[in-house]
N, C-alpha and C. Protein backbone atom coordinates (compact mmCIF):
# COMPACT_ATOMS: atom_id res chain seq x y z
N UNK A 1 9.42 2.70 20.79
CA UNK A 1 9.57 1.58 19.87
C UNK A 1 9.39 2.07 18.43
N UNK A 2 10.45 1.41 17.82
CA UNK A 2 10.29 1.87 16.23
C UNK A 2 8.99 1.21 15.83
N UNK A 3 7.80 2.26 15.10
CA UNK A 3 7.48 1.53 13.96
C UNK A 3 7.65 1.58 12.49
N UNK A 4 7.56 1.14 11.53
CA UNK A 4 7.97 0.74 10.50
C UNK A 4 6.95 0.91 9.61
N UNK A 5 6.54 1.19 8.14
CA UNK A 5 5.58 1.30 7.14
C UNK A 5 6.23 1.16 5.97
N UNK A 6 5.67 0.62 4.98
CA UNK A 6 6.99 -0.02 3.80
C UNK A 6 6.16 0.40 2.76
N UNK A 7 6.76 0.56 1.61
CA UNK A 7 6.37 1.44 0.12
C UNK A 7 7.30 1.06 -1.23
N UNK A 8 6.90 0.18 -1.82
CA UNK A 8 7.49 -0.26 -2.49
C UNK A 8 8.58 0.95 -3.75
N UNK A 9 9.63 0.78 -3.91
CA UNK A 9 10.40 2.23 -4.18
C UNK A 9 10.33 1.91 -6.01
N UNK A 10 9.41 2.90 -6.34
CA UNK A 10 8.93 3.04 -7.57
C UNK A 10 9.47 3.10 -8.85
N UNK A 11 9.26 2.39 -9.80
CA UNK A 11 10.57 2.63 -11.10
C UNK A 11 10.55 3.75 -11.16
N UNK A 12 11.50 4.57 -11.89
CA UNK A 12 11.94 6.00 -12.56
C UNK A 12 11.15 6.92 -11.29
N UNK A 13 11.61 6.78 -10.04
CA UNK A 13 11.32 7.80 -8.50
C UNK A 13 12.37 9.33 -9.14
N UNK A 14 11.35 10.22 -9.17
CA UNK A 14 12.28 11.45 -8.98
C UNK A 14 12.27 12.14 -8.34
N UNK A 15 13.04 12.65 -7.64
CA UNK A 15 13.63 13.25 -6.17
C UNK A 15 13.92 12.63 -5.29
N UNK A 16 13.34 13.22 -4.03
CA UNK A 16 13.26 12.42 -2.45
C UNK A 16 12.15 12.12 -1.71
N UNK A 17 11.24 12.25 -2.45
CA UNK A 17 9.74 12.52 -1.60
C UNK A 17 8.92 11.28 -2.36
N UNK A 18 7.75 10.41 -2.03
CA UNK A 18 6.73 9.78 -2.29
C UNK A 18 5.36 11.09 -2.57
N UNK A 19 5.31 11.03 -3.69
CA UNK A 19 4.40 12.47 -4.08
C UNK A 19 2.98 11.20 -4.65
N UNK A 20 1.60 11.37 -3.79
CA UNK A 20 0.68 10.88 -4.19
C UNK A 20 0.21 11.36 -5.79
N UNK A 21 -0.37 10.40 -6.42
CA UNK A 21 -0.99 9.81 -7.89
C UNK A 21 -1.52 11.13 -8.62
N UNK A 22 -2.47 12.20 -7.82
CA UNK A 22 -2.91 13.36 -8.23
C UNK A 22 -2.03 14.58 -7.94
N UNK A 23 -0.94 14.85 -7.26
CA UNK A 23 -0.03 15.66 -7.67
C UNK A 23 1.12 15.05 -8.62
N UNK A 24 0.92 13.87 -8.84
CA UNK A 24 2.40 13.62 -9.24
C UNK A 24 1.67 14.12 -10.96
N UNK A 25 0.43 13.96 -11.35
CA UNK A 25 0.16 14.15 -12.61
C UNK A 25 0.59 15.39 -12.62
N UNK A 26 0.52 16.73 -12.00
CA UNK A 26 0.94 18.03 -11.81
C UNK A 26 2.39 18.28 -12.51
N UNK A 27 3.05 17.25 -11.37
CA UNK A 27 4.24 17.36 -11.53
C UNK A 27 5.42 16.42 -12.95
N UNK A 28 4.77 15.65 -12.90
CA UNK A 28 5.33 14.32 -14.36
C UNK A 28 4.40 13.58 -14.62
N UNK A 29 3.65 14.19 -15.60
CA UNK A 29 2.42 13.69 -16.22
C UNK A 29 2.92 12.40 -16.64
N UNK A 30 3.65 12.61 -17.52
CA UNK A 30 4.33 11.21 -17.84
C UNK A 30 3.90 9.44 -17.29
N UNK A 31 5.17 10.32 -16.20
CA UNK A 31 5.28 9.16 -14.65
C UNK A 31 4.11 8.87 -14.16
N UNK A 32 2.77 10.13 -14.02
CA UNK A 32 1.81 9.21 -13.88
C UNK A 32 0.84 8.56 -14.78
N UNK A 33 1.21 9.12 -15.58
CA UNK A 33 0.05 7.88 -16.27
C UNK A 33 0.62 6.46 -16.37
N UNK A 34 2.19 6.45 -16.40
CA UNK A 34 2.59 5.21 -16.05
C UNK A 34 2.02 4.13 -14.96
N UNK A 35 2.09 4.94 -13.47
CA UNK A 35 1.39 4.13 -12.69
C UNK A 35 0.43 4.29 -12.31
N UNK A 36 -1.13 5.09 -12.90
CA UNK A 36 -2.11 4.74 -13.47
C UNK A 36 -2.69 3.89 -14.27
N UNK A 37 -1.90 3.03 -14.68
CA UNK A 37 -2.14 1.70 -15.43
C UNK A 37 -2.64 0.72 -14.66
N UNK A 38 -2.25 0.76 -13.26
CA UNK A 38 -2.21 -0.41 -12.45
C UNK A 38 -4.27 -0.13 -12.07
N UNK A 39 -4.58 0.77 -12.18
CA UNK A 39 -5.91 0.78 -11.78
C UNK A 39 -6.76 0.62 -13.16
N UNK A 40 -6.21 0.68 -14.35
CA UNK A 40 -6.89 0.28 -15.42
C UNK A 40 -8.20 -0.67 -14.97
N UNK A 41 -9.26 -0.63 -15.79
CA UNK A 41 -10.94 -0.77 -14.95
C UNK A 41 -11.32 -1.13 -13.91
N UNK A 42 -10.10 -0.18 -13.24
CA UNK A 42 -10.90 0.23 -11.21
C UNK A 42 -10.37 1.90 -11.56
N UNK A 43 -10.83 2.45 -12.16
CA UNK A 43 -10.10 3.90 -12.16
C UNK A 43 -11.22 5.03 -10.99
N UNK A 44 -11.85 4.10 -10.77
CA UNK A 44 -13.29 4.72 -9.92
C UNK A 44 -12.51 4.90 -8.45
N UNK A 45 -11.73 3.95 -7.90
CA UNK A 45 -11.03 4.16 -6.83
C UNK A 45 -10.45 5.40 -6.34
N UNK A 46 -9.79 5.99 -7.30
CA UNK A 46 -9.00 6.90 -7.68
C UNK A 46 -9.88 8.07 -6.85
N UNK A 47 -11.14 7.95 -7.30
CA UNK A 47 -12.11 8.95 -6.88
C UNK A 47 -12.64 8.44 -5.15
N UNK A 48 -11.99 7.65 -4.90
CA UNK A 48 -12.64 7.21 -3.24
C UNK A 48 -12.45 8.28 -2.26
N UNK A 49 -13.62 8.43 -1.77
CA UNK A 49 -13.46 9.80 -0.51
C UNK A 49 -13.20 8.53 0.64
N UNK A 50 -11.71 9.33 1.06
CA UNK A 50 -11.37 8.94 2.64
C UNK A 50 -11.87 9.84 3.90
N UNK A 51 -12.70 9.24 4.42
CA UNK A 51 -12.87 9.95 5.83
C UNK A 51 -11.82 10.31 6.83
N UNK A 52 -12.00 11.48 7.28
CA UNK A 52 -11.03 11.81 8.78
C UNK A 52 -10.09 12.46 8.02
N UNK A 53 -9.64 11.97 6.88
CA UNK A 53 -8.60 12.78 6.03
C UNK A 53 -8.67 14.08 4.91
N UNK A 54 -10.29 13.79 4.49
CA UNK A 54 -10.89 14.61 3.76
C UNK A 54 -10.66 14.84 2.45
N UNK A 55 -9.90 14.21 1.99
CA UNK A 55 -9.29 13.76 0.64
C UNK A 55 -10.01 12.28 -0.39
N UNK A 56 -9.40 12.38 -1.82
CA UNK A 56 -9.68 11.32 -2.33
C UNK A 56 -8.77 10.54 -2.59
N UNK A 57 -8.66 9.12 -3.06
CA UNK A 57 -7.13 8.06 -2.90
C UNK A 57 -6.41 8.76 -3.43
N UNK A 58 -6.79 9.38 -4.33
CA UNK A 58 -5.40 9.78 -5.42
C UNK A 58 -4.77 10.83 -4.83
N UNK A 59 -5.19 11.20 -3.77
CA UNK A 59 -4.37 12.19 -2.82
C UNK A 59 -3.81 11.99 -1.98
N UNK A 60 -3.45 10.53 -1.72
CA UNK A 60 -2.93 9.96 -0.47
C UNK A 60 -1.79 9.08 -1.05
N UNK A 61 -0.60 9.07 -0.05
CA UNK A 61 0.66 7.85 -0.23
C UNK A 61 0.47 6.69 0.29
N UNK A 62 -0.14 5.36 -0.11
CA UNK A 62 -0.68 3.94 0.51
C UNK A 62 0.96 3.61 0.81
N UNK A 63 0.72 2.97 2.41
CA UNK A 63 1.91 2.33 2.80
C UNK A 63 1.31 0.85 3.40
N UNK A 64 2.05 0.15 3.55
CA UNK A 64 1.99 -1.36 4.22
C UNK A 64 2.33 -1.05 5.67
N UNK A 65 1.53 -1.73 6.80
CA UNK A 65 1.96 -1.83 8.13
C UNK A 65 2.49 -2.80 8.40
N UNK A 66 2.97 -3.69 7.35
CA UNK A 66 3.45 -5.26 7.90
C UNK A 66 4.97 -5.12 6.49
N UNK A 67 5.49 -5.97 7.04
CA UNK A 67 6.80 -6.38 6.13
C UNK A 67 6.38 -7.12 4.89
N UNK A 68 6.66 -6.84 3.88
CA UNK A 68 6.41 -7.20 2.47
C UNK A 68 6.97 -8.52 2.14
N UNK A 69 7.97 -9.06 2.97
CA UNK A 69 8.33 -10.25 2.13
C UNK A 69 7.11 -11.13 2.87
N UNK A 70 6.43 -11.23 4.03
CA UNK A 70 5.67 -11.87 4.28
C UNK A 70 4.32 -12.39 3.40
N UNK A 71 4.28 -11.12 2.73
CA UNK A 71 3.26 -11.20 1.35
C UNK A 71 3.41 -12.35 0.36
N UNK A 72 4.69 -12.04 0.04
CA UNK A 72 5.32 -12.76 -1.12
C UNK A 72 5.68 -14.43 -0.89
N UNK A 73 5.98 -14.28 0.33
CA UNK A 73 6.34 -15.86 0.72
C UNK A 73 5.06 -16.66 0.94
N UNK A 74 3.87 -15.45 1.35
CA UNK A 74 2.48 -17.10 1.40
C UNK A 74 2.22 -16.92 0.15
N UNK A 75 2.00 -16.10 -1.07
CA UNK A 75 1.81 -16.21 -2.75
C UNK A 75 3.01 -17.86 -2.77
N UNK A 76 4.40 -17.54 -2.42
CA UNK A 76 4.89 -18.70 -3.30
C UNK A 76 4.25 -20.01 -2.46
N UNK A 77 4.38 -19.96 -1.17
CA UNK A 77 3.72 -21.18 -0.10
C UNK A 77 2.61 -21.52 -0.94
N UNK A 78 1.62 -21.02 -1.64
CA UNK A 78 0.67 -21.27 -1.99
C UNK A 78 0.45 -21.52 -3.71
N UNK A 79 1.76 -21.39 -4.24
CA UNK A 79 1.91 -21.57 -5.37
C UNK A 79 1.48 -20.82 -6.60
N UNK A 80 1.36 -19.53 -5.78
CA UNK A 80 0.61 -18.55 -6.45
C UNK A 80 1.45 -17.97 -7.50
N UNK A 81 2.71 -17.93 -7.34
CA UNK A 81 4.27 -17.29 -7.98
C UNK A 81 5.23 -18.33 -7.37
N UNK A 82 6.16 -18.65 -8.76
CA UNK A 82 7.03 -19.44 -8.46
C UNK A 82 8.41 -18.95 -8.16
N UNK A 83 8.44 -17.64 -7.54
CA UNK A 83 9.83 -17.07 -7.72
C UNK A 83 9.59 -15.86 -6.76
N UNK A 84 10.09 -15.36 -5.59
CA UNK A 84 9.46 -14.31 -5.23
C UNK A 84 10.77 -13.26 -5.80
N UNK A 85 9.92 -11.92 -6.57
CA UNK A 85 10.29 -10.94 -7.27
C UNK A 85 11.31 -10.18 -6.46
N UNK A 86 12.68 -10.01 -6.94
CA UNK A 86 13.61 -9.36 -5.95
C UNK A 86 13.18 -7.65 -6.44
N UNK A 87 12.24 -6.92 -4.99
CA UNK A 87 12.20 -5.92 -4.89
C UNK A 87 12.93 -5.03 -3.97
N UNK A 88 12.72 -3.65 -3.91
CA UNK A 88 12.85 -3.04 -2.83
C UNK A 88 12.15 -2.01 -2.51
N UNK A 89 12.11 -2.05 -1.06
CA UNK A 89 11.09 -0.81 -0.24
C UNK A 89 11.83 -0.14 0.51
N UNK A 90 11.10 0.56 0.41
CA UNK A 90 11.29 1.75 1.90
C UNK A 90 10.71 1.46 2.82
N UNK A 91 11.13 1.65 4.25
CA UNK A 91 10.54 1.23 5.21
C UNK A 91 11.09 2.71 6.30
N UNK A 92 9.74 3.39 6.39
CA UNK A 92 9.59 4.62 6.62
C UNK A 92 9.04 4.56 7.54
N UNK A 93 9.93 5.30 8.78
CA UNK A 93 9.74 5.09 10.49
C UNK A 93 8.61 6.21 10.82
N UNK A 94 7.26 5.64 11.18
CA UNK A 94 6.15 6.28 11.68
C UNK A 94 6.35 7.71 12.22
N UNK A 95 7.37 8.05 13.10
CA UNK A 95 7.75 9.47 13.44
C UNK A 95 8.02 10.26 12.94
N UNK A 96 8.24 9.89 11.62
CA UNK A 96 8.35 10.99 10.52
C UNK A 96 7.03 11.28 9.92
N UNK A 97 6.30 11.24 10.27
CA UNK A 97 4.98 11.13 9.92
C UNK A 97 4.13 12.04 10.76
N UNK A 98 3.12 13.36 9.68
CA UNK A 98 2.28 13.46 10.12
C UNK A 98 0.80 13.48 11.03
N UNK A 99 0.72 13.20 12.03
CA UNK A 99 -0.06 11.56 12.70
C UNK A 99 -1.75 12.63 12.09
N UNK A 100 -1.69 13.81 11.91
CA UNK A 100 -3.12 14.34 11.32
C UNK A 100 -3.41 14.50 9.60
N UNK A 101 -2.10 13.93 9.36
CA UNK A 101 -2.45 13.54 7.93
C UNK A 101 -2.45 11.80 7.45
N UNK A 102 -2.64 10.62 8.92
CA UNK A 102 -2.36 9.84 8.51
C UNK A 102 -3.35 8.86 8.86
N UNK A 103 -3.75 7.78 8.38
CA UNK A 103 -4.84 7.06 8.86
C UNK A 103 -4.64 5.67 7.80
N UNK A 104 -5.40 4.88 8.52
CA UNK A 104 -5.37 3.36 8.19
C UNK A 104 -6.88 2.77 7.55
N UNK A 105 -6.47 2.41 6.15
CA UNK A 105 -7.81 1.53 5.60
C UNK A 105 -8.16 0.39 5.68
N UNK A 106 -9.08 -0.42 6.36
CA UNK A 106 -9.46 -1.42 6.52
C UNK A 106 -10.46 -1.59 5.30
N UNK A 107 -9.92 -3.10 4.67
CA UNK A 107 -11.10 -3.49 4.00
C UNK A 107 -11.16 -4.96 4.15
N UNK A 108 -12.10 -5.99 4.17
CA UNK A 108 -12.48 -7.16 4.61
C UNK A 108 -12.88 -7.77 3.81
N UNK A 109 -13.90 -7.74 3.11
CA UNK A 109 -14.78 -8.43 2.01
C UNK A 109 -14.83 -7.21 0.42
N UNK A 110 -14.91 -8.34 -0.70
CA UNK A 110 -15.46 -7.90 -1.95
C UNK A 110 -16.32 -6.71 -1.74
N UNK A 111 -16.71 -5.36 -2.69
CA UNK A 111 -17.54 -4.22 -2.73
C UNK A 111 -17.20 -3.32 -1.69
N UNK A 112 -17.78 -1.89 -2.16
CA UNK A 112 -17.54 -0.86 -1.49
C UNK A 112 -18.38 -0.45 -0.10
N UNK A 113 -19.37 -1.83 0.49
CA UNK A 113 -19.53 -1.56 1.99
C UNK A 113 -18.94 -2.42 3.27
N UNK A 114 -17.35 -2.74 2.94
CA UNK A 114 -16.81 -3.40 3.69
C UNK A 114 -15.32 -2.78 4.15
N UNK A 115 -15.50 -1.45 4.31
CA UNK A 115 -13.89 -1.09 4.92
C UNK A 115 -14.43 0.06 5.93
N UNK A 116 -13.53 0.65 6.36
CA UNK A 116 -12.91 1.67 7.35
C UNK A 116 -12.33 2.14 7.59
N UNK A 117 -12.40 2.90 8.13
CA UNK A 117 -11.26 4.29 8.02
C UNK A 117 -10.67 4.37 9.69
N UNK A 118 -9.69 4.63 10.24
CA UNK A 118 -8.95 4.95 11.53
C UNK A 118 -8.26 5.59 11.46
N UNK A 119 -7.66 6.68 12.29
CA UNK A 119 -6.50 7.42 12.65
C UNK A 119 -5.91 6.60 13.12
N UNK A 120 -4.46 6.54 12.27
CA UNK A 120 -3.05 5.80 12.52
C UNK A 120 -2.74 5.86 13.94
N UNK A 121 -2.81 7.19 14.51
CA UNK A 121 -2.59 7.18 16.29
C UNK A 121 -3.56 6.38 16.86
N UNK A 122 -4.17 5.83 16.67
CA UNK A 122 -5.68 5.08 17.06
C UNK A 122 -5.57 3.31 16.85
N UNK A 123 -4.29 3.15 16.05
CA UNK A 123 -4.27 2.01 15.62
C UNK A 123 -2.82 1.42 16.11
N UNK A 124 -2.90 0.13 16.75
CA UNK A 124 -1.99 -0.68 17.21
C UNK A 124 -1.35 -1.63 15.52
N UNK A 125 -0.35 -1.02 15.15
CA UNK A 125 0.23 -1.00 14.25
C UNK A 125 1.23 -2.83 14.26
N UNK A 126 1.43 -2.33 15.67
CA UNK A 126 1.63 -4.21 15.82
C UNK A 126 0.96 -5.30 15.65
N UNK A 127 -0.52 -5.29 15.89
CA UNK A 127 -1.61 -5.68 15.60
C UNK A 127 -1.73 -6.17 14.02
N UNK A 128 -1.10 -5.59 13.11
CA UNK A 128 -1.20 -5.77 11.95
C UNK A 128 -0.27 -6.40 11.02
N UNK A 129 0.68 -7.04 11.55
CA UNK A 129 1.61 -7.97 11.39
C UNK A 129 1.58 -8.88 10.72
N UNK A 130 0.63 -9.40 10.37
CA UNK A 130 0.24 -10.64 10.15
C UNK A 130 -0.45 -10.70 8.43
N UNK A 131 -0.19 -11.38 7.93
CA UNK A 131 -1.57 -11.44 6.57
C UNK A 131 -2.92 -11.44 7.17
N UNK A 132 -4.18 -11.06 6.75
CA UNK A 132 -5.29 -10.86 7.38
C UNK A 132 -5.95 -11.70 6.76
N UNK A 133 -6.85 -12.83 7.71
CA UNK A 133 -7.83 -13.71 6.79
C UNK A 133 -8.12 -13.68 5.61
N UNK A 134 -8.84 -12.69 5.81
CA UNK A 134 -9.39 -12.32 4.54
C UNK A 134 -8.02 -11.93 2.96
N UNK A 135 -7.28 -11.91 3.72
CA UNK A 135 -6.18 -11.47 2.11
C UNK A 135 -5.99 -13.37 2.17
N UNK A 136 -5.59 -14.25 3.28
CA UNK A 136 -5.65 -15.07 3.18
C UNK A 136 -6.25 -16.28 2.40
N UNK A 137 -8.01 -15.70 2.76
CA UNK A 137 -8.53 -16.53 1.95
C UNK A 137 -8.49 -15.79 0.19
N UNK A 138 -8.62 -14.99 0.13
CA UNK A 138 -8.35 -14.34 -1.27
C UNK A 138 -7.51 -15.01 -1.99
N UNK A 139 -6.14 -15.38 -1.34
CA UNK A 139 -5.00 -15.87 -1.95
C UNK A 139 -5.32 -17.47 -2.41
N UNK A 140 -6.56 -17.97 -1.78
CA UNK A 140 -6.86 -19.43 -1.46
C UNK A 140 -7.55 -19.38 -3.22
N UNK A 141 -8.60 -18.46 -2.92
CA UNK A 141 -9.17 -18.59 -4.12
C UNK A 141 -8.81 -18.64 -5.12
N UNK A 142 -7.67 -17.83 -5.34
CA UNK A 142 -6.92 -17.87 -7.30
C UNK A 142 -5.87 -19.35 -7.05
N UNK A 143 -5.81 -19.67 -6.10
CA UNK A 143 -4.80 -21.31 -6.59
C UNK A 143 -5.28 -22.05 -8.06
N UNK A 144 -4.66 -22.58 -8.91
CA UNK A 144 -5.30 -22.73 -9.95
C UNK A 144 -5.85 -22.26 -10.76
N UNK A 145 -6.14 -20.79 -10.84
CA UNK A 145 -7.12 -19.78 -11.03
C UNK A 145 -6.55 -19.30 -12.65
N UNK A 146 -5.22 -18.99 -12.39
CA UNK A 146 -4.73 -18.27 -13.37
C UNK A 146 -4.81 -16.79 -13.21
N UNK A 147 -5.45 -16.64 -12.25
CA UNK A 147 -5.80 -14.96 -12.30
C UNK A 147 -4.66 -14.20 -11.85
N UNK A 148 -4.26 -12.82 -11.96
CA UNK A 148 -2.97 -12.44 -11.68
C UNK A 148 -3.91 -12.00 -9.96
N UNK A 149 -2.91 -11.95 -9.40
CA UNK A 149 -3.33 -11.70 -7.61
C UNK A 149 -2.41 -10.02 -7.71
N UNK A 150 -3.83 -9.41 -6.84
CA UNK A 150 -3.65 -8.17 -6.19
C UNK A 150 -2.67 -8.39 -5.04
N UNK A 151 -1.68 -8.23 -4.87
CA UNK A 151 -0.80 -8.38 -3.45
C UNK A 151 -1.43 -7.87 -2.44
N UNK A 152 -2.16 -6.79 -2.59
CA UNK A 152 -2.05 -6.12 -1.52
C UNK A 152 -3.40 -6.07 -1.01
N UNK A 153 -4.24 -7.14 -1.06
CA UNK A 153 -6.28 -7.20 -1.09
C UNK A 153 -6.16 -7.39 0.11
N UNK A 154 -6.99 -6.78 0.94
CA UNK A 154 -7.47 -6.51 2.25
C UNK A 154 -6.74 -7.09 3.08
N UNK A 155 -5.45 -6.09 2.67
CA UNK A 155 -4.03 -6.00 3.85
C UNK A 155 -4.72 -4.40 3.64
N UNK A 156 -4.48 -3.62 5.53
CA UNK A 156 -4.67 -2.96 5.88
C UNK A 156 -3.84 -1.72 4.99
N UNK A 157 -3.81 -0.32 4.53
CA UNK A 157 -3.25 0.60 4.00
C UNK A 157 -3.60 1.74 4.91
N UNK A 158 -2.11 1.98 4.63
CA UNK A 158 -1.66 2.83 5.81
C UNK A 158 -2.05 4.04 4.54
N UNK A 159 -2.89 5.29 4.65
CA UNK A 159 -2.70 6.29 4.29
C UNK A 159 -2.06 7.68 4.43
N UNK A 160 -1.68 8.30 3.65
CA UNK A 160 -0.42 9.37 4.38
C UNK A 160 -1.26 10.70 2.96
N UNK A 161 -1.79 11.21 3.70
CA UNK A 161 -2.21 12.66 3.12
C UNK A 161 -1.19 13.69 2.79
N UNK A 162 -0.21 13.74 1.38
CA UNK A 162 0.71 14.67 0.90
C UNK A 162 1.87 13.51 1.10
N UNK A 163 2.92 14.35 0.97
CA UNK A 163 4.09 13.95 0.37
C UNK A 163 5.11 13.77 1.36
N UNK A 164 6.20 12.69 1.31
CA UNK A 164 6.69 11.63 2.29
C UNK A 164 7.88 11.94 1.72
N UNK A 165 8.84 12.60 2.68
CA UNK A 165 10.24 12.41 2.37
C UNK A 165 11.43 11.38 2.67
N UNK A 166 11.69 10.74 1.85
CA UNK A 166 12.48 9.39 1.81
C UNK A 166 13.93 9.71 1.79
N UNK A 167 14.57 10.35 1.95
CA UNK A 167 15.94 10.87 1.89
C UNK A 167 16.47 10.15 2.95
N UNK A 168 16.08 10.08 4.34
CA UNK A 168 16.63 9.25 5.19
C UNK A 168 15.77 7.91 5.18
N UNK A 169 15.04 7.52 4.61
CA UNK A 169 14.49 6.09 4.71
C UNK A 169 15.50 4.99 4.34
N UNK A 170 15.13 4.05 5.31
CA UNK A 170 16.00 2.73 4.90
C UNK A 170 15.54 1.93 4.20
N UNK A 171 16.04 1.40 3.02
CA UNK A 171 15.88 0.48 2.35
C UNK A 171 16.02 -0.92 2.23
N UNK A 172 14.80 -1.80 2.23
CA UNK A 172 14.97 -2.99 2.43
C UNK A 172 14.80 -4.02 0.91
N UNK A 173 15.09 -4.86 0.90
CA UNK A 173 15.41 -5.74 -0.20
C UNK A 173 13.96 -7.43 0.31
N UNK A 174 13.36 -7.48 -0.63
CA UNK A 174 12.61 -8.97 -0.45
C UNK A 174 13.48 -10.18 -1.57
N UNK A 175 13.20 -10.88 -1.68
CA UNK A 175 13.53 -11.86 -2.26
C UNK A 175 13.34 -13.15 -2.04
């Protein structure tokens, strides 16, 4: 059975590969400090030691185990965004994948003693289909809020230790 992992396909992508946050500075300083912005005062993350993988975030490619427009459609259900943003991803078939460079982050609640770490082979990937309570209730909380919403708050992240070649990945469209 196919599985599937989706990555949103990055403005100004150069080459064929998904090159994680701390080589890509190596490689187009530029490009990353561009999307180093997005962690502007969480830059501490950056420095998160992942277990089993032995690395820190900024050394890893975060993927989604669930389909992205599902994201976007409970934000508008919920009135969070009035328009869902026509993007596109990659949706990058698990077998191309490392399974000892790859593992899954669980996080549940606010602060840094509420997640976990799993080997991707270890994890029922179907299982994760779904928005997770907890991103659920998250989404509950900013109704009215004004606050801009993290899409992606304790939806599971698929981690991928090094660099992901997208040359044959299929591309999907949300809207």
């Amino acid at each position: 059975m196919t599985q599937l992992l989706y990555h949103g396909i990055p403005q100004d992508l150069k080459g064929s590969e998904l090159v994680p946050l701390g080589q890509l500075r190596a490689k187009y300083p530029e490009l990353a400090a561009q999307y180093l912005r997005k962690y502007k005062g969480r830059e501490t993350i950056l420095e998160r030691k992942i277990p089993l993988l032995n690395c820190l975030w900024n050394d890893v490619v975060q993927l989604l185990p669930l389909h992205p427009q599902k994201i976007f459609d409970r934000q508008k259900e919920l009135g969070l965004i009035a328009e869902i943003p026509a993007y596109n991803y990659f949706a990058i078939d698990t077998s191309t994948l490392d399974p000892t460079s790859a593992a899954v982050y669980f996080k549940t609640a606010p602060g840094e003693a509420h997640w976990s770490v799993e080997w991707l082979s270890n994890t029922r990937i179907e299982e994760l289909q779904d928005i997770p309570p907890a991103t659920d209730k998250y989404y509950r909380s900013l109704r009215d809020s004004g606050q801009a919403v993290f899409n992606y708050q304790f939806i599971p992240h698929v981690l991928y230790k090094g660099v992901i070649d997208i040359s044959n990945a299929k591309i999907i469209s949300i809207k």
